[in-house]
Every structure is written in C-alpha cells, then in structure tokens.
PDB file of N, CA and C in Angstrom:
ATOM      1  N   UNK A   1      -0.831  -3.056  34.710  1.00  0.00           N
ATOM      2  CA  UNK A   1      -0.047  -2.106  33.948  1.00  0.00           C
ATOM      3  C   UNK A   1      -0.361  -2.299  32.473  1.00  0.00           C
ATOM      4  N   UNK A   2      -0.566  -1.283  31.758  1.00  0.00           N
ATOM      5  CA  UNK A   2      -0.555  -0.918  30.305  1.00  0.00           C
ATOM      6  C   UNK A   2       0.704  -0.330  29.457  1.00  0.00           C
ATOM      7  N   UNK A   3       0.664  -1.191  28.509  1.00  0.00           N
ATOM      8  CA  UNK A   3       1.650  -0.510  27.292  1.00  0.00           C
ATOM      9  C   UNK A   3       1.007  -0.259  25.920  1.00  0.00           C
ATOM     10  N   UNK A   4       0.854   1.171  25.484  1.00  0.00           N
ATOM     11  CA  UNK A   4       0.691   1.513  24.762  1.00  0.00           C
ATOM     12  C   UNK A   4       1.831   1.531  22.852  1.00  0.00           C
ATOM     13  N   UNK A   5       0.955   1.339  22.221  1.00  0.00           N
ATOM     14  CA  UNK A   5       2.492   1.324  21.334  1.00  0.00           C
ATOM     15  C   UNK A   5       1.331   1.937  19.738  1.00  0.00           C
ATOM     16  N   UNK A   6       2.018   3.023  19.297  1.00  0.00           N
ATOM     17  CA  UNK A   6       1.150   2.928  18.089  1.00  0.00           C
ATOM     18  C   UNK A   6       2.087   2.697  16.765  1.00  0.00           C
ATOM     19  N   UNK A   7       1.246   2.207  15.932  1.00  0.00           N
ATOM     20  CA  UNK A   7       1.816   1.745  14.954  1.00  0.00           C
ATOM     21  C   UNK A   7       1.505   2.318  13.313  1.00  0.00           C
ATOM     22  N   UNK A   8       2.070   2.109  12.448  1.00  0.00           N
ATOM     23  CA  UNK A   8       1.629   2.589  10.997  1.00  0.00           C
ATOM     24  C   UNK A   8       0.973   1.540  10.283  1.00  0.00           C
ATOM     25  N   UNK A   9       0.408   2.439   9.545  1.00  0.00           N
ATOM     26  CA  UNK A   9      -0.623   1.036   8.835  1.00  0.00           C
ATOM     27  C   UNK A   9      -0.003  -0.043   8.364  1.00  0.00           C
ATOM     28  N   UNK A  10       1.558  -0.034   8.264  1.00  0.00           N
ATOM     29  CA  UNK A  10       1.890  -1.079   7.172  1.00  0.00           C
ATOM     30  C   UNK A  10       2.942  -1.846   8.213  1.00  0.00           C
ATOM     31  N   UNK A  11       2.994  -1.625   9.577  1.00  0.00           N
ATOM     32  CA  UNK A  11       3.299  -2.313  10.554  1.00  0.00           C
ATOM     33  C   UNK A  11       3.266  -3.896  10.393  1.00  0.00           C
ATOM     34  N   UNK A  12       4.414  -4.676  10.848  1.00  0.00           N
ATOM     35  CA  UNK A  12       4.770  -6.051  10.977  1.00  0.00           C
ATOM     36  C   UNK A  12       3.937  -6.443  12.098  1.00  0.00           C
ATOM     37  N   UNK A  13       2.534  -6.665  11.955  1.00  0.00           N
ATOM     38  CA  UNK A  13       1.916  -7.222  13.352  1.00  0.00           C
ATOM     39  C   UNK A  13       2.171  -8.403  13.780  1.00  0.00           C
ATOM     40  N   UNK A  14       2.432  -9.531  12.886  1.00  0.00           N
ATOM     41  CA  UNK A  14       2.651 -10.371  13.025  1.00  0.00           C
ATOM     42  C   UNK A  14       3.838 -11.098  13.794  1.00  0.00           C
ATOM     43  N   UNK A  15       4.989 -10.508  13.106  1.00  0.00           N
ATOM     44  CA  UNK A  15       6.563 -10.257  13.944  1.00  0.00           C
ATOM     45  C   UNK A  15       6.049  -9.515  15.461  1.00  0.00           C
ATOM     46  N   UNK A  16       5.343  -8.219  15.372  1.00  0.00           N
ATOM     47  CA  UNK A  16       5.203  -7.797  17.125  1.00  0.00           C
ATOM     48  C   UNK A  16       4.774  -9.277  17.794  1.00  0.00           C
ATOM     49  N   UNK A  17       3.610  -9.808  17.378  1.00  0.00           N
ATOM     50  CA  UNK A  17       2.916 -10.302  18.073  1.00  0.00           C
ATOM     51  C   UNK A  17       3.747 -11.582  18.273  1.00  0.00           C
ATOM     52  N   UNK A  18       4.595 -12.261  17.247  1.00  0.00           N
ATOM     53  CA  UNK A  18       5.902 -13.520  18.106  1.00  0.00           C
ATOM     54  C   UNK A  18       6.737 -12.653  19.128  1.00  0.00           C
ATOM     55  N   UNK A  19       7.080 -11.770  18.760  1.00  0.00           N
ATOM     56  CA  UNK A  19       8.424 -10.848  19.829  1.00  0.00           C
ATOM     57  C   UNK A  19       7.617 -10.769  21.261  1.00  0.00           C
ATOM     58  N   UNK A  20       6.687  -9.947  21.376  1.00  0.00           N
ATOM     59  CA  UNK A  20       5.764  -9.947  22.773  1.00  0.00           C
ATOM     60  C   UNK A  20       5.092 -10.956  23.363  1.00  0.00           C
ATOM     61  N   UNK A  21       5.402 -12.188  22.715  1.00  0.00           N
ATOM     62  CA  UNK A  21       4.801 -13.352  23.490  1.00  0.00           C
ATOM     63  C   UNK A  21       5.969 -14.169  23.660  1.00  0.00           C
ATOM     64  N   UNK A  22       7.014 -13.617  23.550  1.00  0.00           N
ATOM     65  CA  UNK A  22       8.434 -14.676  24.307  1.00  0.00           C
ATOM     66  C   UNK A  22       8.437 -13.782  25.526  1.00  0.00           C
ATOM     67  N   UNK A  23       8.324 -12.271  25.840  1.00  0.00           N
ATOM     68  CA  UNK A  23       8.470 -11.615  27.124  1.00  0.00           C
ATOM     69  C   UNK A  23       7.663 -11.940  28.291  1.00  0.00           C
ATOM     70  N   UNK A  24       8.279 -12.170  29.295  1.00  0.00           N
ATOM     71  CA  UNK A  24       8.067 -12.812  30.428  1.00  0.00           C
ATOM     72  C   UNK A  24       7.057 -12.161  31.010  1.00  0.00           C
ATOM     73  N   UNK A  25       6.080 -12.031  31.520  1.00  0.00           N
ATOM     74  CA  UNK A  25       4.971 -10.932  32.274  1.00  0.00           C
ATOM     75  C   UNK A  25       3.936 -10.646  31.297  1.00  0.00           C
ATOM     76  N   UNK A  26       3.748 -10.874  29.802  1.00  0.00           N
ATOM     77  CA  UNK A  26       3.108 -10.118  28.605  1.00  0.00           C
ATOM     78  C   UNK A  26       1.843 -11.328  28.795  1.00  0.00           C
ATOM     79  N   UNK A  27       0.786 -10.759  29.348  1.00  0.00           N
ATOM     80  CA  UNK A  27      -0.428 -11.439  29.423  1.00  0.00           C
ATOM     81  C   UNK A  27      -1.627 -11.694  28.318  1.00  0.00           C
ATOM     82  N   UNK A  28      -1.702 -10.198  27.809  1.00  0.00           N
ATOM     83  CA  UNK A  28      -1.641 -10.573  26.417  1.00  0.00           C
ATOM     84  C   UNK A  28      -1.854  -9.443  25.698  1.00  0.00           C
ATOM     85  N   UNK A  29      -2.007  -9.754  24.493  1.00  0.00           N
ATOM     86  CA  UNK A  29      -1.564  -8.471  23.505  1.00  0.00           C
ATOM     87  C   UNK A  29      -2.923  -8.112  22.492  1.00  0.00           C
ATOM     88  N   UNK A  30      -3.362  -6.950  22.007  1.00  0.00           N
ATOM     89  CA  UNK A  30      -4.539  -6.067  21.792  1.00  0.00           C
ATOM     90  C   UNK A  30      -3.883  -5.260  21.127  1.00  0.00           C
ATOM     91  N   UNK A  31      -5.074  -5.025  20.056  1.00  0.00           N
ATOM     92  CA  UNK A  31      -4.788  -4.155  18.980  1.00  0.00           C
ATOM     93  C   UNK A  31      -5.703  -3.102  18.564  1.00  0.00           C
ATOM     94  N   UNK A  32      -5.796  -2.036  18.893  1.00  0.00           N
ATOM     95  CA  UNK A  32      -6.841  -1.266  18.936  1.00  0.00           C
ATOM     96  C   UNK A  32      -6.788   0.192  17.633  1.00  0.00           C
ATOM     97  N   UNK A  33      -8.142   0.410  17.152  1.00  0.00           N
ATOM     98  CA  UNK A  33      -8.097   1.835  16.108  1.00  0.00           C
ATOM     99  C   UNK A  33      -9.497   2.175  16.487  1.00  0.00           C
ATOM    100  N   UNK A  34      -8.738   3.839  16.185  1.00  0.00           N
ATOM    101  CA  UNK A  34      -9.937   4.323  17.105  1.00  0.00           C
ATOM    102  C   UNK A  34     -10.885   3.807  18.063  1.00  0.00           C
ATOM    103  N   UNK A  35     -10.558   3.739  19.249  1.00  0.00           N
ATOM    104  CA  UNK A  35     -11.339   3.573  20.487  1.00  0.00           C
ATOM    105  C   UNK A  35     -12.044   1.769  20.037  1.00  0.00           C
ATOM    106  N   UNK A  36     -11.604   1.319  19.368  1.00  0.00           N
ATOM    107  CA  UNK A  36     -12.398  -0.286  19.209  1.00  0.00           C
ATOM    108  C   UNK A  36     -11.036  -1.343  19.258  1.00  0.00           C
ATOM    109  N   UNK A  37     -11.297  -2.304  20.149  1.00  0.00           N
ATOM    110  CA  UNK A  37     -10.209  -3.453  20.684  1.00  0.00           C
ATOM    111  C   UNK A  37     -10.430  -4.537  19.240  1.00  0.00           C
ATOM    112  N   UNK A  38      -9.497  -5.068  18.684  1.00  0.00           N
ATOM    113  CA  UNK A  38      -9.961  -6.182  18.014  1.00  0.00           C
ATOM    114  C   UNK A  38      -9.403  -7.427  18.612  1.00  0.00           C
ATOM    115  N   UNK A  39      -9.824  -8.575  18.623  1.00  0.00           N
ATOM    116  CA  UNK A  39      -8.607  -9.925  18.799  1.00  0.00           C
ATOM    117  C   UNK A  39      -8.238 -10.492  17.777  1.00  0.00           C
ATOM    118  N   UNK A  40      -7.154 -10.839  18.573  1.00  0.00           N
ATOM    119  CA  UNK A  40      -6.654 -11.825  17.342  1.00  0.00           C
ATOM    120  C   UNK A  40      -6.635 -12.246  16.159  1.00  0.00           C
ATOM    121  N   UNK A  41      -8.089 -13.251  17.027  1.00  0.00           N
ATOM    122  CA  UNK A  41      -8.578 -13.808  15.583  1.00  0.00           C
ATOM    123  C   UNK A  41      -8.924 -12.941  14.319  1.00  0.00           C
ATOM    124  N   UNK A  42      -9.816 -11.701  14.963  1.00  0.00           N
ATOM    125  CA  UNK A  42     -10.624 -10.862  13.885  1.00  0.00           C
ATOM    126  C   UNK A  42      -8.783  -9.945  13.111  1.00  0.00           C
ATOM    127  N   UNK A  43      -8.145 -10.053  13.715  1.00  0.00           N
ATOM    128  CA  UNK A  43      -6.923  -9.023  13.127  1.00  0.00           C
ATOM    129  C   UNK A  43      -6.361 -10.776  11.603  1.00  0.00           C
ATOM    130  N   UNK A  44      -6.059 -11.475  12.704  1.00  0.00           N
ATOM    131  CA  UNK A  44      -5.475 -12.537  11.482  1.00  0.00           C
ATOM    132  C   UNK A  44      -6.394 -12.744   9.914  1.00  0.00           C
ATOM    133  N   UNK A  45      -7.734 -12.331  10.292  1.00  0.00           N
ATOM    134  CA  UNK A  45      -8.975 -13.100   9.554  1.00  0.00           C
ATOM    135  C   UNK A  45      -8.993 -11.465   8.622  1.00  0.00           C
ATOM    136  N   UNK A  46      -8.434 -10.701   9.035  1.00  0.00           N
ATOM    137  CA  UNK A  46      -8.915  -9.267   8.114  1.00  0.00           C
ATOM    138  C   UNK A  46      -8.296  -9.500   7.300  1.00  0.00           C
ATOM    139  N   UNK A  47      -8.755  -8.198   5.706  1.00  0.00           N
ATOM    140  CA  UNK A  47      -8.139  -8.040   4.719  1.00  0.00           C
ATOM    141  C   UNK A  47      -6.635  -7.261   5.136  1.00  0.00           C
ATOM    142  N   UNK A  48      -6.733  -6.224   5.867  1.00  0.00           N
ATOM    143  CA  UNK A  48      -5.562  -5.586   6.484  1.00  0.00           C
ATOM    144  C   UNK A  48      -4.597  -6.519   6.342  1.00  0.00           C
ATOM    145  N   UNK A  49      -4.590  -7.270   7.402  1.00  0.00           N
ATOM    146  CA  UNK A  49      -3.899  -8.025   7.794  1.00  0.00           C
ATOM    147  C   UNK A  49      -3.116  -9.363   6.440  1.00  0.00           C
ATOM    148  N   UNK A  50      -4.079  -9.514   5.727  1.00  0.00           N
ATOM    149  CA  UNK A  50      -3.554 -10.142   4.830  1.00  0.00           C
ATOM    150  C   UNK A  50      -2.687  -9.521   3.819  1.00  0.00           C
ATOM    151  N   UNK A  51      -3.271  -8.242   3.660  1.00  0.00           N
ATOM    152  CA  UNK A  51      -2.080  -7.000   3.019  1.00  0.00           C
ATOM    153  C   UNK A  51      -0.797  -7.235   3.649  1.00  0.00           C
ATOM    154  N   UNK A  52      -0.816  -6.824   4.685  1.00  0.00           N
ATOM    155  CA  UNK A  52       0.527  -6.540   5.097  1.00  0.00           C
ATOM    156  C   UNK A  52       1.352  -7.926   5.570  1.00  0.00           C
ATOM    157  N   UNK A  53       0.761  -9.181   5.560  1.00  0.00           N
ATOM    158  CA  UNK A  53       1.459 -10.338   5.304  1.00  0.00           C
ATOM    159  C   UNK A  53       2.120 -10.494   4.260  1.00  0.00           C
ATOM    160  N   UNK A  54       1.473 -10.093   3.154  1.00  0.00           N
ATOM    161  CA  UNK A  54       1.649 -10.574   1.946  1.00  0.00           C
ATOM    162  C   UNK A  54       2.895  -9.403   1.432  1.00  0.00           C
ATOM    163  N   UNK A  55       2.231  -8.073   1.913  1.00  0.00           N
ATOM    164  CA  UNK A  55       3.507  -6.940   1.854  1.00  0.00           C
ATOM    165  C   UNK A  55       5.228  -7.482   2.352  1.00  0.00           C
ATOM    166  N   UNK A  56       4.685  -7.891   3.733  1.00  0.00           N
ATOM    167  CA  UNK A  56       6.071  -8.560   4.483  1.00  0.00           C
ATOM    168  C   UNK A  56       6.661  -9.312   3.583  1.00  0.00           C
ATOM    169  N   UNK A  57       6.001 -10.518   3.602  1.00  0.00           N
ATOM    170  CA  UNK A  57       6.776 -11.639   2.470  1.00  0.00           C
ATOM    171  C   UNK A  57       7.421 -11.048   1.354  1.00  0.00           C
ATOM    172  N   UNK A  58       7.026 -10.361   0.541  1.00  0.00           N
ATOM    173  CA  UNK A  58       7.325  -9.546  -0.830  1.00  0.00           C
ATOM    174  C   UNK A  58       8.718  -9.184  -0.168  1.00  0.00           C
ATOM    175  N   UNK A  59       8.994  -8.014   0.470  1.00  0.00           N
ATOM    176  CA  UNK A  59       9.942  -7.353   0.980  1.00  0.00           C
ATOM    177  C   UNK A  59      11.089  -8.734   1.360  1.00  0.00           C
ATOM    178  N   UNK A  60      10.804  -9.856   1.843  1.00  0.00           N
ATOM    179  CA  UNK A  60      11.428 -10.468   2.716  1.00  0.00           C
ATOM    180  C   UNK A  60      11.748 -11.487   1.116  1.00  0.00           C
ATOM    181  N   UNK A  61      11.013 -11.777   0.296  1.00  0.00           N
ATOM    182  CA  UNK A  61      11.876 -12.302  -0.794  1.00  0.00           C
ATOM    183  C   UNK A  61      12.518 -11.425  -1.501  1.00  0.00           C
ATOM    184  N   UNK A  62      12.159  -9.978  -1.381  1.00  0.00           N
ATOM    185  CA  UNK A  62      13.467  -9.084  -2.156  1.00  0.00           C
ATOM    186  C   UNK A  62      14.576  -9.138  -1.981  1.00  0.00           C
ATOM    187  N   UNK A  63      14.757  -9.366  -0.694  1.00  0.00           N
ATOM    188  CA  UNK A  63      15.572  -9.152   0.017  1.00  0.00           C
ATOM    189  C   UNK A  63      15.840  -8.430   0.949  1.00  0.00           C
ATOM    190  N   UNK A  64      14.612  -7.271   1.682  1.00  0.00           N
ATOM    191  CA  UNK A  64      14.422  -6.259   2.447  1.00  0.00           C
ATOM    192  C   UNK A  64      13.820  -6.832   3.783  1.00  0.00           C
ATOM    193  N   UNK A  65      14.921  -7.480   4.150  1.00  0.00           N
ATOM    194  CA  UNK A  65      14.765  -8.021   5.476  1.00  0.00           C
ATOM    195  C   UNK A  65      15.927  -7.919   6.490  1.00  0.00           C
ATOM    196  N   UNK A  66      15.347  -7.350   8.013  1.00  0.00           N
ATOM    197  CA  UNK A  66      16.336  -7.180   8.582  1.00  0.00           C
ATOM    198  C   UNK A  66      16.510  -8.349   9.722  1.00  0.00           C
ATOM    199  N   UNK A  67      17.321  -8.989  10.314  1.00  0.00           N
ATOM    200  CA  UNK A  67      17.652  -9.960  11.240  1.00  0.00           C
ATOM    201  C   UNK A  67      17.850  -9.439  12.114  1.00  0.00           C
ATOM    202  N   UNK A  68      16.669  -9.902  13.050  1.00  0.00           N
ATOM    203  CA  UNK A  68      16.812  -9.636  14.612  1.00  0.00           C
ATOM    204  C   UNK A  68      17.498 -10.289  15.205  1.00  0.00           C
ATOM    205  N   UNK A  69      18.674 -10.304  16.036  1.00  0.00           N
ATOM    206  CA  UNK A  69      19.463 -11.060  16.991  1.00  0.00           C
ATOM    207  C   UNK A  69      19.227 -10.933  18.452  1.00  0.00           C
ATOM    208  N   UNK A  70      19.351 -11.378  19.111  1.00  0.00           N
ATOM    209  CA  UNK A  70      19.385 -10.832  20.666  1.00  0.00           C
ATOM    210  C   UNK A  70      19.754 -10.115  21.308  1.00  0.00           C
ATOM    211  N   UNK A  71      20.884  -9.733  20.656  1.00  0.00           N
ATOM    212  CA  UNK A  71      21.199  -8.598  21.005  1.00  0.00           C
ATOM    213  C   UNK A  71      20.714  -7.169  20.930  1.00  0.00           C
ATOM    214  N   UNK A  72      20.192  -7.471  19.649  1.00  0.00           N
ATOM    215  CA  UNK A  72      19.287  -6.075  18.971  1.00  0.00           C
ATOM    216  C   UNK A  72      17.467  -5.871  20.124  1.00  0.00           C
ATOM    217  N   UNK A  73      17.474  -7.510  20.148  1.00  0.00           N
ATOM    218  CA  UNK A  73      15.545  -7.328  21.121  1.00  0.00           C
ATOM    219  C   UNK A  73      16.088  -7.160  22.571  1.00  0.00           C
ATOM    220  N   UNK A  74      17.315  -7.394  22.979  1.00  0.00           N
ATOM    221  CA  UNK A  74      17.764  -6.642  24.210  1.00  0.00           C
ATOM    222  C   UNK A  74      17.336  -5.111  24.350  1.00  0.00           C
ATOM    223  N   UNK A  75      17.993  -4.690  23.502  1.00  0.00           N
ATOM    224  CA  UNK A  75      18.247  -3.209  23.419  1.00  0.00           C
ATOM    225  C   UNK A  75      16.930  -2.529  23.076  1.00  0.00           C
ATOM    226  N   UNK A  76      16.061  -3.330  22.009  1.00  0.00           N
ATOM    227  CA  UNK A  76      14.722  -2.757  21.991  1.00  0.00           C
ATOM    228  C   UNK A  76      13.995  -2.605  22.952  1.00  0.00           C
ATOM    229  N   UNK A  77      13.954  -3.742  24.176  1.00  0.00           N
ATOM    230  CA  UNK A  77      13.293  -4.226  25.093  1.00  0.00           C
ATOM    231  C   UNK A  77      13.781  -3.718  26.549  1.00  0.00           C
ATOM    232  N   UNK A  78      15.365  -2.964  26.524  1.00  0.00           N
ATOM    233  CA  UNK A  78      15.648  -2.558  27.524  1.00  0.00           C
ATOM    234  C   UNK A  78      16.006  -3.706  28.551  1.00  0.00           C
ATOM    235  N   UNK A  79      16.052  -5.071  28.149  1.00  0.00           N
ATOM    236  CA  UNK A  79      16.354  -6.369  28.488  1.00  0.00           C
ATOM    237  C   UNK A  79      18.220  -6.513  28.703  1.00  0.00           C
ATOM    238  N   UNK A  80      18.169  -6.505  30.386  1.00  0.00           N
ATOM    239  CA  UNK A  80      20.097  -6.531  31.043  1.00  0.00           C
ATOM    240  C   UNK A  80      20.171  -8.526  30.942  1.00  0.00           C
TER     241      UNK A  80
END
C-alpha cells in the first residue's frame, strides 16, 4: 500500500519525517518532485532542505510554533 501526500515548498519535512516513523506499519518514507524519488540522505544534504530548517527554527524562536499533543496526531492520523 501507498500514501501519497503533497506538500509546499516550505513544508516541515523534517517534523513529517519524526511523526511517520513513530507509526506502526510505516516502512519507510520517500520524497518525490516531479517523477524523481530522492532519499534521505540526498533531501537532509540539500540546500532546500537547509532553507527550510533554518526557516523552521526562525519561526520556532519567534515564537510561531505550534505544539503537537496526542491528541491533536490522533486526530491527524485518524488514530482510536
């Protein structure tokens, strides 16, 4: 089985990628633009990726951070 999910450029990959590796069954996780798979490594090692780390953090010392509880990744996750 496949799950598709698309995202915006300025997407928290990092946060997806802790959240989908606590779910039970998630074998593993892929990140794809236009028709090309990248891993991991090559996503952590990009400039992209360092943007939007560095974006996150910014926001998250502003203070523009929201707290996920369990209750909230229940409900995202459809998790009884």
């Amino acid at each position: 089985m496949e799950l598709t999910i698309q995202l915006e450029d300025n997407a928290d990959v990092s946060l997806l990628k802790k959240i989908l590796k606590q779910i039970k069954g998630i074998k593993t996780v892929e990140i794809s633009d236009n028709d090309k798979t990248y891993s991991w490594e090559e996503i952590e090692n990009s400039e992209v990726f360092a943007k939007v780390m560095e974006q996150s953090e910014n926001e998250y010392k502003n203070g523009n951070a929201q707290e996920l509880t369990d209750d909230l990744l229940n409900e995202i996750f459809d998790k009884k």
